[in-house]
PDB file of N, CA and C in Angstrom:
ATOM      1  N   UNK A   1      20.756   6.352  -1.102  1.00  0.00           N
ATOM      2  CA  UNK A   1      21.447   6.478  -2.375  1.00  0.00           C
ATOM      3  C   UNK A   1      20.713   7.490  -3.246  1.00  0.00           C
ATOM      4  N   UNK A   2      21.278   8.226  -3.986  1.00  0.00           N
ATOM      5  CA  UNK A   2      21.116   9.581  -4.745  1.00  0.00           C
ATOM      6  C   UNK A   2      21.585   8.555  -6.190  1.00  0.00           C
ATOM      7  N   UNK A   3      20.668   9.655  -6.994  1.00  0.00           N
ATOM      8  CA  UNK A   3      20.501   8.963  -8.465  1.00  0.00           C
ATOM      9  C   UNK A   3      20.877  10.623  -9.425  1.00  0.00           C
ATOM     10  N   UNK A   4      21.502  11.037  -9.972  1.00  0.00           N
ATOM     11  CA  UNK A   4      21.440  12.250 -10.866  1.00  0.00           C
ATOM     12  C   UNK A   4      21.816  11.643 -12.293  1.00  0.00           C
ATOM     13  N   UNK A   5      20.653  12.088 -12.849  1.00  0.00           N
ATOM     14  CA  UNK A   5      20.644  11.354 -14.214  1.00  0.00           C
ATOM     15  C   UNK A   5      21.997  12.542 -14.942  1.00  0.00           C
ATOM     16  N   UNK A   6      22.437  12.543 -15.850  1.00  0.00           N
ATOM     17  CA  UNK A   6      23.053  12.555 -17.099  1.00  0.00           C
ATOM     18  C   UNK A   6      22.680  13.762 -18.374  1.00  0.00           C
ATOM     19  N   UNK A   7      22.967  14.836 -18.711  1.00  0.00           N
ATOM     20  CA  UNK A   7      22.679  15.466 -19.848  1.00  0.00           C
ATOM     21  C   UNK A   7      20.878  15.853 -19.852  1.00  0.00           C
ATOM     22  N   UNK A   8      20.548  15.341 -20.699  1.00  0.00           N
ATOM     23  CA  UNK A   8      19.172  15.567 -20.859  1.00  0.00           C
ATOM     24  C   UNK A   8      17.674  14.744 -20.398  1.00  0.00           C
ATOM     25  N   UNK A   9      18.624  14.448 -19.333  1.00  0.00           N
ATOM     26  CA  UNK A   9      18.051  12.838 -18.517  1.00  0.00           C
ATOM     27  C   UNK A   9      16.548  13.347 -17.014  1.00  0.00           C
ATOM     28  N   UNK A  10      15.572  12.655 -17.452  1.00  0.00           N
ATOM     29  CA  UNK A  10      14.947  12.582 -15.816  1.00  0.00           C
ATOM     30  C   UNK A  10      14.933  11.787 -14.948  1.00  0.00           C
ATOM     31  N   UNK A  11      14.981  11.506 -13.990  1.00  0.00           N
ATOM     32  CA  UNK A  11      14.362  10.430 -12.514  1.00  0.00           C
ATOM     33  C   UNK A  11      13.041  10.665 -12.663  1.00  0.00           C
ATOM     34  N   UNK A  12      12.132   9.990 -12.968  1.00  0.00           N
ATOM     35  CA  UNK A  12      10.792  10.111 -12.771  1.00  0.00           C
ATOM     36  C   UNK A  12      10.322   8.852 -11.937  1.00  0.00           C
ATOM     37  N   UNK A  13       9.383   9.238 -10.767  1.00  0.00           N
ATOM     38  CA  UNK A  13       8.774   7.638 -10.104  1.00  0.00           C
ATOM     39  C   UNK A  13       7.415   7.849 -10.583  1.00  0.00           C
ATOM     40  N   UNK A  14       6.780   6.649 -11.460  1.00  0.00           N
ATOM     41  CA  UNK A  14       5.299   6.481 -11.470  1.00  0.00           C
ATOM     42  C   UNK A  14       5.185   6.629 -11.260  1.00  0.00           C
ATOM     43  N   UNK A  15       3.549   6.521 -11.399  1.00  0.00           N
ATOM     44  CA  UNK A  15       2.117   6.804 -10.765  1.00  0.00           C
ATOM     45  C   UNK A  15       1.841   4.943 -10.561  1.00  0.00           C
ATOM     46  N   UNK A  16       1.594   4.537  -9.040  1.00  0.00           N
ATOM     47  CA  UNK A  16       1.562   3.384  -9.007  1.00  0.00           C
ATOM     48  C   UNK A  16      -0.099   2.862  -9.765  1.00  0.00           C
ATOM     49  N   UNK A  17      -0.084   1.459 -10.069  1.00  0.00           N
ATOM     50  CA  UNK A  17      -0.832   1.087 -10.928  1.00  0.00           C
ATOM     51  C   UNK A  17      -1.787   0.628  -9.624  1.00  0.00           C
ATOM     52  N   UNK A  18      -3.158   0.871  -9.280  1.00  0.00           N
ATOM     53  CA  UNK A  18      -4.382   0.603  -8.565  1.00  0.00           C
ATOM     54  C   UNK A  18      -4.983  -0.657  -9.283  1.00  0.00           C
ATOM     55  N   UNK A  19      -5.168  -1.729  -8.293  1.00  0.00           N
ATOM     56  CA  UNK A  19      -5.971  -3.294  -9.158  1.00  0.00           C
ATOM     57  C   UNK A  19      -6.970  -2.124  -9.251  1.00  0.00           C
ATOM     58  N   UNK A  20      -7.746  -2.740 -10.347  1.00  0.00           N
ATOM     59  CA  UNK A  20      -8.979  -2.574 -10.968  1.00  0.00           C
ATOM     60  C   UNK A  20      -9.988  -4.082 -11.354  1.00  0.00           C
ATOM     61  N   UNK A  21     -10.758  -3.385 -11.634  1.00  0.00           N
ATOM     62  CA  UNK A  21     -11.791  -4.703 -11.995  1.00  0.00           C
ATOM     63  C   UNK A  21     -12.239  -4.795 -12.740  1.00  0.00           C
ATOM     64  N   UNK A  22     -13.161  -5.239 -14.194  1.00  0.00           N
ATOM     65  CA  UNK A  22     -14.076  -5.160 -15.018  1.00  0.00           C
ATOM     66  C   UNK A  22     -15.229  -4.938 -14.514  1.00  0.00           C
ATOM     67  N   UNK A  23     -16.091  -4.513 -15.149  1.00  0.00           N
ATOM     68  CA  UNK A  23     -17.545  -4.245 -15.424  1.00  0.00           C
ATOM     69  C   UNK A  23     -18.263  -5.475 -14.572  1.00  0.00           C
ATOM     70  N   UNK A  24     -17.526  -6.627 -14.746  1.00  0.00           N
ATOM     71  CA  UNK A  24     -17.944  -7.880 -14.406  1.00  0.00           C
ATOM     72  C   UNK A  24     -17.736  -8.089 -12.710  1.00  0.00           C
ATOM     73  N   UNK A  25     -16.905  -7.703 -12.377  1.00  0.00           N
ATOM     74  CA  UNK A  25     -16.370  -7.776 -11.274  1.00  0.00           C
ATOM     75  C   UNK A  25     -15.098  -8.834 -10.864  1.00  0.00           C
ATOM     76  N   UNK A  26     -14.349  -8.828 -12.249  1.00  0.00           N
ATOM     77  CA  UNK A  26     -13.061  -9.422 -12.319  1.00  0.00           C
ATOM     78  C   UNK A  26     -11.865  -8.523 -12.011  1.00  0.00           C
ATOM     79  N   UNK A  27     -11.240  -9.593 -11.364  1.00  0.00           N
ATOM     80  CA  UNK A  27     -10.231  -8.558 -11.220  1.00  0.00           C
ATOM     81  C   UNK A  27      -8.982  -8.810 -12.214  1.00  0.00           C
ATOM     82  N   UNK A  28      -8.362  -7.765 -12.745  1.00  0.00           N
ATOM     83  CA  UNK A  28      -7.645  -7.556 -13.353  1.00  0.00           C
ATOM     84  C   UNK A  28      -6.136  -7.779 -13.218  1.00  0.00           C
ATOM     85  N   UNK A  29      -4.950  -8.802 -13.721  1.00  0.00           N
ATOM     86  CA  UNK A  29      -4.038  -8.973 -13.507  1.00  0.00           C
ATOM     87  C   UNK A  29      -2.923  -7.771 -13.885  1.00  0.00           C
ATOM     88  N   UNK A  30      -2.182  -7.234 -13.528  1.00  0.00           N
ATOM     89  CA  UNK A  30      -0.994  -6.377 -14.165  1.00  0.00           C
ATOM     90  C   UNK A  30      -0.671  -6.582 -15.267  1.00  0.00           C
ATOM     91  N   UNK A  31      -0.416  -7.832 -16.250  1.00  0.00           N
ATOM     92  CA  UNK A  31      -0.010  -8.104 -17.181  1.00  0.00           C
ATOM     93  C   UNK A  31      -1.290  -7.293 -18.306  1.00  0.00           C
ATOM     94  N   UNK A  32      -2.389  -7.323 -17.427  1.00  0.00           N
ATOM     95  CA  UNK A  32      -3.488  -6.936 -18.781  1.00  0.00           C
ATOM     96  C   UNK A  32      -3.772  -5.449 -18.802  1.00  0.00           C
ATOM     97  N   UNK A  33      -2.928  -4.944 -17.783  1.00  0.00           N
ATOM     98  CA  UNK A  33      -3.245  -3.422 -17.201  1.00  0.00           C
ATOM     99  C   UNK A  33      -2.110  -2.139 -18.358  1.00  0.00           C
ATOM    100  N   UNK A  34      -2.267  -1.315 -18.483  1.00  0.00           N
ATOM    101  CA  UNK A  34      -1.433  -0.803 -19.328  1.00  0.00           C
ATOM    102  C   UNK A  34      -0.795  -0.122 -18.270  1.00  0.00           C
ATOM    103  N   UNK A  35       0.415   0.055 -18.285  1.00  0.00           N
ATOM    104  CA  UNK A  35       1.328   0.950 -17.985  1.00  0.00           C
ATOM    105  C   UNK A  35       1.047   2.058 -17.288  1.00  0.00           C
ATOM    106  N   UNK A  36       1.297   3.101 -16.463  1.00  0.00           N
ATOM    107  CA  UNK A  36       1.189   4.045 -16.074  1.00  0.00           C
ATOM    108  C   UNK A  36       2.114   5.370 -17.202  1.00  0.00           C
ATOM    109  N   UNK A  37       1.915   6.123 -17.569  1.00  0.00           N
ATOM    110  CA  UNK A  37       2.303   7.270 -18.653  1.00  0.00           C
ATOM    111  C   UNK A  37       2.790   8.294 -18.085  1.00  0.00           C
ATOM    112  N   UNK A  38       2.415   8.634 -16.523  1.00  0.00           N
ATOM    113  CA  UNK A  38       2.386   9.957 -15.630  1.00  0.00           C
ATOM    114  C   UNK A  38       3.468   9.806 -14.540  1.00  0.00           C
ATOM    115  N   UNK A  39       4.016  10.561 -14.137  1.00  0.00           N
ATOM    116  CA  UNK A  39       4.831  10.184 -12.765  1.00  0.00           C
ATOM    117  C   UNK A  39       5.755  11.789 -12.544  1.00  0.00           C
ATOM    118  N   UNK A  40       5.938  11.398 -11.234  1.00  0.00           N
ATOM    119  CA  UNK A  40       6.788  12.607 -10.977  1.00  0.00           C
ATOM    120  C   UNK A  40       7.690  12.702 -10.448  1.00  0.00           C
ATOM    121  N   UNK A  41       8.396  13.999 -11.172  1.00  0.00           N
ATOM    122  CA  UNK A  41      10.265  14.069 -11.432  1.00  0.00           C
ATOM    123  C   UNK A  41      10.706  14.370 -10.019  1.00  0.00           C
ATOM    124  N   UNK A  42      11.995  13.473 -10.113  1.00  0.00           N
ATOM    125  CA  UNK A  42      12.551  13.501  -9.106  1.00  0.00           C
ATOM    126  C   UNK A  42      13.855  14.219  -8.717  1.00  0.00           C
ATOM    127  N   UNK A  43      14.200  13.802 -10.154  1.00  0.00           N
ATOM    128  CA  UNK A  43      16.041  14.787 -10.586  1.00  0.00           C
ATOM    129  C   UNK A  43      15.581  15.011 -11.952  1.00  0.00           C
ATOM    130  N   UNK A  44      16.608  16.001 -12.250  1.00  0.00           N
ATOM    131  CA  UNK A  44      16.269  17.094 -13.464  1.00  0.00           C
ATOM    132  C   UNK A  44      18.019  16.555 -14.034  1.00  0.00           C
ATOM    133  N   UNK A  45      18.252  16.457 -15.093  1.00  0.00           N
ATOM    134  CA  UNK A  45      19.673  16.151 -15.405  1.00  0.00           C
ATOM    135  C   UNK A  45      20.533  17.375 -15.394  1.00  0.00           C
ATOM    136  N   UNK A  46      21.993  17.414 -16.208  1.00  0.00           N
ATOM    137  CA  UNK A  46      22.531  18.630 -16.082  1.00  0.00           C
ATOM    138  C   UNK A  46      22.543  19.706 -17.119  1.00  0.00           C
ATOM    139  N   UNK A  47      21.662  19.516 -18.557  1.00  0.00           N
ATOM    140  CA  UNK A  47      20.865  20.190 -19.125  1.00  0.00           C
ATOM    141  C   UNK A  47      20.411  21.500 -18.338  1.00  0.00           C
ATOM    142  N   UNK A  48      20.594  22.572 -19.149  1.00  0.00           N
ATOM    143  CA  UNK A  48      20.111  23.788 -18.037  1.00  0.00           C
ATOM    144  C   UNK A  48      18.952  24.505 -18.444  1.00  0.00           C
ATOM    145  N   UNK A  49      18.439  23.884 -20.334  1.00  0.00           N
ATOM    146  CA  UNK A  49      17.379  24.280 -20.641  1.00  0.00           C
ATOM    147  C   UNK A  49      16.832  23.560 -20.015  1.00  0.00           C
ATOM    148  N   UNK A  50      16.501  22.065 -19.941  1.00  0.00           N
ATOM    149  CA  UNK A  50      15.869  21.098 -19.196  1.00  0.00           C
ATOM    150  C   UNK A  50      15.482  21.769 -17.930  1.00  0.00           C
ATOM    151  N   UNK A  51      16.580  22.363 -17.401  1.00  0.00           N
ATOM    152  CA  UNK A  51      16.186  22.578 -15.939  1.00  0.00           C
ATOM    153  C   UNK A  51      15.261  23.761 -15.749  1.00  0.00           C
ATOM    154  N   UNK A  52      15.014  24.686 -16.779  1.00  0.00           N
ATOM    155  CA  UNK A  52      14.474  25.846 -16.656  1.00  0.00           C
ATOM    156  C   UNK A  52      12.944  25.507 -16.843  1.00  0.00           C
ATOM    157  N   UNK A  53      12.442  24.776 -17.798  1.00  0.00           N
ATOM    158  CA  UNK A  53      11.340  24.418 -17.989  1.00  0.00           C
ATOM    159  C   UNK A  53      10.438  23.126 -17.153  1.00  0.00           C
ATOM    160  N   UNK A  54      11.950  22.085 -16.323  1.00  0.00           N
ATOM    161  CA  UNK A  54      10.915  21.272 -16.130  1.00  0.00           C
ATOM    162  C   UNK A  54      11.526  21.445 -14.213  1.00  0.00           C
ATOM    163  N   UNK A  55      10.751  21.172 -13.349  1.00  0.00           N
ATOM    164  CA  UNK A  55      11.441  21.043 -12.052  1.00  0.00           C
ATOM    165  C   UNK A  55      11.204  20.303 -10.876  1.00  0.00           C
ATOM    166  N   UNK A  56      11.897  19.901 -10.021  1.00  0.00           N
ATOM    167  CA  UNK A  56      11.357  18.918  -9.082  1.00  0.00           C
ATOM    168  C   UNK A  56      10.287  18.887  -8.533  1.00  0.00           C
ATOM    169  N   UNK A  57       9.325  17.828  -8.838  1.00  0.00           N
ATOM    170  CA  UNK A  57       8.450  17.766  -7.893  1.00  0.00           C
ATOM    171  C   UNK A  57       7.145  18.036  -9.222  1.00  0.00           C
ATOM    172  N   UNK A  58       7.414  18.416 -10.300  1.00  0.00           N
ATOM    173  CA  UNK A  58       6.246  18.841 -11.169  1.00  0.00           C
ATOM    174  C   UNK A  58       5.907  16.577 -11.971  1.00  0.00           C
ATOM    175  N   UNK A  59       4.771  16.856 -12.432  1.00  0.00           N
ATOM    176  CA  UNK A  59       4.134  15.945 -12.945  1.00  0.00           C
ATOM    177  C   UNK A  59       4.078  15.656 -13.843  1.00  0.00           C
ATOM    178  N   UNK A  60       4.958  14.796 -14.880  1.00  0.00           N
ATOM    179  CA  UNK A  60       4.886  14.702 -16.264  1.00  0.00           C
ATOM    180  C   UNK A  60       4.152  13.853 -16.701  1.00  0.00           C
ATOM    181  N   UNK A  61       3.773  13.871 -18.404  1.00  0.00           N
ATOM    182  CA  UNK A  61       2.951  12.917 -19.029  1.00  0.00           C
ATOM    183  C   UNK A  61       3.921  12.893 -20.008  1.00  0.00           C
ATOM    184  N   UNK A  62       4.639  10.987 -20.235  1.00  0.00           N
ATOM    185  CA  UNK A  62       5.703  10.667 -21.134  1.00  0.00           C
ATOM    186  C   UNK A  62       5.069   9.615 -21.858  1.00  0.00           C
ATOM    187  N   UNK A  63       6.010   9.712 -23.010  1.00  0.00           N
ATOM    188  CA  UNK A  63       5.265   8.299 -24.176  1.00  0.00           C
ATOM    189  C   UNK A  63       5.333   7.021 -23.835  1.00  0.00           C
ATOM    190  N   UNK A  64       4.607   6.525 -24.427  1.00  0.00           N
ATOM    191  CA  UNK A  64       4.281   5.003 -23.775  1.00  0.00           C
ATOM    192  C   UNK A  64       5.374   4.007 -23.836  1.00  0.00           C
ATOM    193  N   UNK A  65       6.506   3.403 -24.238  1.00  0.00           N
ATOM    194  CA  UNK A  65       7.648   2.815 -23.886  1.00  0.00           C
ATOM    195  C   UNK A  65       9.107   3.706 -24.128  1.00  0.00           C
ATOM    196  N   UNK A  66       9.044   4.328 -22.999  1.00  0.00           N
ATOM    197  CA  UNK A  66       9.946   5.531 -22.911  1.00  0.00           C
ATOM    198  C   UNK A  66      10.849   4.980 -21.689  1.00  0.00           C
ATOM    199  N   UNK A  67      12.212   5.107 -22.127  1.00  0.00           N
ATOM    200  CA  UNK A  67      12.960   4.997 -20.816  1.00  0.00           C
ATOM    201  C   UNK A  67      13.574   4.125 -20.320  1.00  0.00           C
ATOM    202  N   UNK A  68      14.382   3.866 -19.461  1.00  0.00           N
ATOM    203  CA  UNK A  68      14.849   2.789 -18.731  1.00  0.00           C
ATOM    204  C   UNK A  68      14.410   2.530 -17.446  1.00  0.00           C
ATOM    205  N   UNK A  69      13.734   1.301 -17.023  1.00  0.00           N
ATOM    206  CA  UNK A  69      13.246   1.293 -15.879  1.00  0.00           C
ATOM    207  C   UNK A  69      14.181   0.969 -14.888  1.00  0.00           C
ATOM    208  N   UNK A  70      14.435   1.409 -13.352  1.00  0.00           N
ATOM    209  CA  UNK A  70      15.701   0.687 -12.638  1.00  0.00           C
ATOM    210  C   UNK A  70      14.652   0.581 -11.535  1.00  0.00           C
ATOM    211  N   UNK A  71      15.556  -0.282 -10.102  1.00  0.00           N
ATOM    212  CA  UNK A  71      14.699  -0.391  -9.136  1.00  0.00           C
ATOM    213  C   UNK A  71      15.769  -0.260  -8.221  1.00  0.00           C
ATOM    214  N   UNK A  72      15.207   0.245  -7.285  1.00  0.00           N
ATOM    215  CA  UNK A  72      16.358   0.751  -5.969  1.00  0.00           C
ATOM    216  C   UNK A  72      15.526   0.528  -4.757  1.00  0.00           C
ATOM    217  N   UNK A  73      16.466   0.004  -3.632  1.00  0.00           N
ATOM    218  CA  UNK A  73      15.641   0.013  -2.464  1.00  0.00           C
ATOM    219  C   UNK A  73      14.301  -0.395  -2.508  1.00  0.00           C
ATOM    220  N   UNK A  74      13.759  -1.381  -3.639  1.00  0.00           N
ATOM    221  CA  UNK A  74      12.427  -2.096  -3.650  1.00  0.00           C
ATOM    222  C   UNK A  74      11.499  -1.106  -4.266  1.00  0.00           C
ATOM    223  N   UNK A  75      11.742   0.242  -4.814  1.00  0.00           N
ATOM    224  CA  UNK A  75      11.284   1.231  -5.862  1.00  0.00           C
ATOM    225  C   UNK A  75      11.576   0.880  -7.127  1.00  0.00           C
ATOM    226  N   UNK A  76      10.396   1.217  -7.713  1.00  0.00           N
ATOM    227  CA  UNK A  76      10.771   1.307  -9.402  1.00  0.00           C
ATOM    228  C   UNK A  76      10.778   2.929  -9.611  1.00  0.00           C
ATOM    229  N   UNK A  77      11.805   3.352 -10.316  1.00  0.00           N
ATOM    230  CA  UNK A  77      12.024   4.563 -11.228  1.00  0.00           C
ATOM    231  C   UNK A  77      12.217   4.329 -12.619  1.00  0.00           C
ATOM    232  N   UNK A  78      11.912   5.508 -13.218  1.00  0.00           N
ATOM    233  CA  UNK A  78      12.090   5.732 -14.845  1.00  0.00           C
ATOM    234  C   UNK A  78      13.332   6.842 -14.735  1.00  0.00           C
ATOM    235  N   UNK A  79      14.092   6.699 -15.812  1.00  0.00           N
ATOM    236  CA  UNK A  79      15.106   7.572 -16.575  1.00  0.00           C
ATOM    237  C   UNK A  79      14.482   7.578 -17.676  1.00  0.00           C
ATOM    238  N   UNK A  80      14.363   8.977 -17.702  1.00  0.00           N
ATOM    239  CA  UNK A  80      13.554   9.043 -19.517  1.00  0.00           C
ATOM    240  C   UNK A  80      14.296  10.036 -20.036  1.00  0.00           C
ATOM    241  N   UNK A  81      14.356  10.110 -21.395  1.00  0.00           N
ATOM    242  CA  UNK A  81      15.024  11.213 -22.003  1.00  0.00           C
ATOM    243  C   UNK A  81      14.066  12.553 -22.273  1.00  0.00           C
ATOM    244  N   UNK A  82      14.516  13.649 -22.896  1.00  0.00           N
ATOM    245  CA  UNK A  82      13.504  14.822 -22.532  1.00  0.00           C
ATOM    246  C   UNK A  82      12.770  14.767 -23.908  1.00  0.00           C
ATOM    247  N   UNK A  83      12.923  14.468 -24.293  1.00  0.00           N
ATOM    248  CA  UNK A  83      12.524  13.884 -25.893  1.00  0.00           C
ATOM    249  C   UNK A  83      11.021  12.756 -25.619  1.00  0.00           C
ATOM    250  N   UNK A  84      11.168  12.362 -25.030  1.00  0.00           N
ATOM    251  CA  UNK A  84      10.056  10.968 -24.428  1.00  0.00           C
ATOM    252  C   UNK A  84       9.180  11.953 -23.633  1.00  0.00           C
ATOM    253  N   UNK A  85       9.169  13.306 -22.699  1.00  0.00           N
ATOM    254  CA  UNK A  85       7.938  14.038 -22.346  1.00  0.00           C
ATOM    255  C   UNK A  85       7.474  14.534 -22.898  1.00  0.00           C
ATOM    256  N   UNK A  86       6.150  14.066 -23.096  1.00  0.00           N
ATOM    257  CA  UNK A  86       5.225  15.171 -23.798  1.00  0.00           C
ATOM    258  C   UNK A  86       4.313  16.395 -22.838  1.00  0.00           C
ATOM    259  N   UNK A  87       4.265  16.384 -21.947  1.00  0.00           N
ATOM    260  CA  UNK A  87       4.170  17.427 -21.289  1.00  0.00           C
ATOM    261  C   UNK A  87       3.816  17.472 -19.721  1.00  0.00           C
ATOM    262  N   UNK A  88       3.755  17.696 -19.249  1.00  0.00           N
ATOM    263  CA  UNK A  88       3.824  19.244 -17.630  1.00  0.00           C
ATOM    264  C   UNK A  88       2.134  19.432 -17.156  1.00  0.00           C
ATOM    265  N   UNK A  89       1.780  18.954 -16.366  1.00  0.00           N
ATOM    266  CA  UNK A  89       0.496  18.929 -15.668  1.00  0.00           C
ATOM    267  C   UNK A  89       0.778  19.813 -14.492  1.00  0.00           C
ATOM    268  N   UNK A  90      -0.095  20.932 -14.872  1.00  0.00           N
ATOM    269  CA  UNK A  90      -0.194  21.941 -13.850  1.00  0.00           C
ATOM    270  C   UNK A  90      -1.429  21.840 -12.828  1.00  0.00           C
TER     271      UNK A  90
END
């Protein structure tokens, strides 16, 4: 299944979240973990400035509750608006 977002829309898939531990050697539940911010685009919407500046496969950094999360085939993706990236990791 194919996903093409909408106007000024991205497909972005996280950056999956790695357990971590404290200092202590606790391990850390998801609930206490923040979010992942970074992920990379998958579809570009039908925006054609959008498309000129941002493109498949590049790495964005978006604001912290940005988006709609969906899940497909046991994946989580983001739809974010282009407004919610703050920028392009080269």
């Amino acid at each position: 299944m194919q996903i093409k977002p909408f106007e000024d829309r991205v497909l972005i898939e996280p950056e999956e979240v790695v357990e971590s531990k404290s200092k202590a050697g606790i391990i850390l539940p998801d609930t206490a973990k923040e979010k992942p911010r970074r992920g990379k685009i998958l579809e570009v919407g039908t925006d054609e400035e959008l498309a000129e500046k941002i493109k498949i496969g590049d790495t964005v950094v978006y604001t912290k509750f940005s988006g709609d999360e969906i899940e497909l085939e046991d994946k989580k993706y983001l739809i974010i608006s282009r407004s919610d990236i703050l920028a392009v990791i080269k």
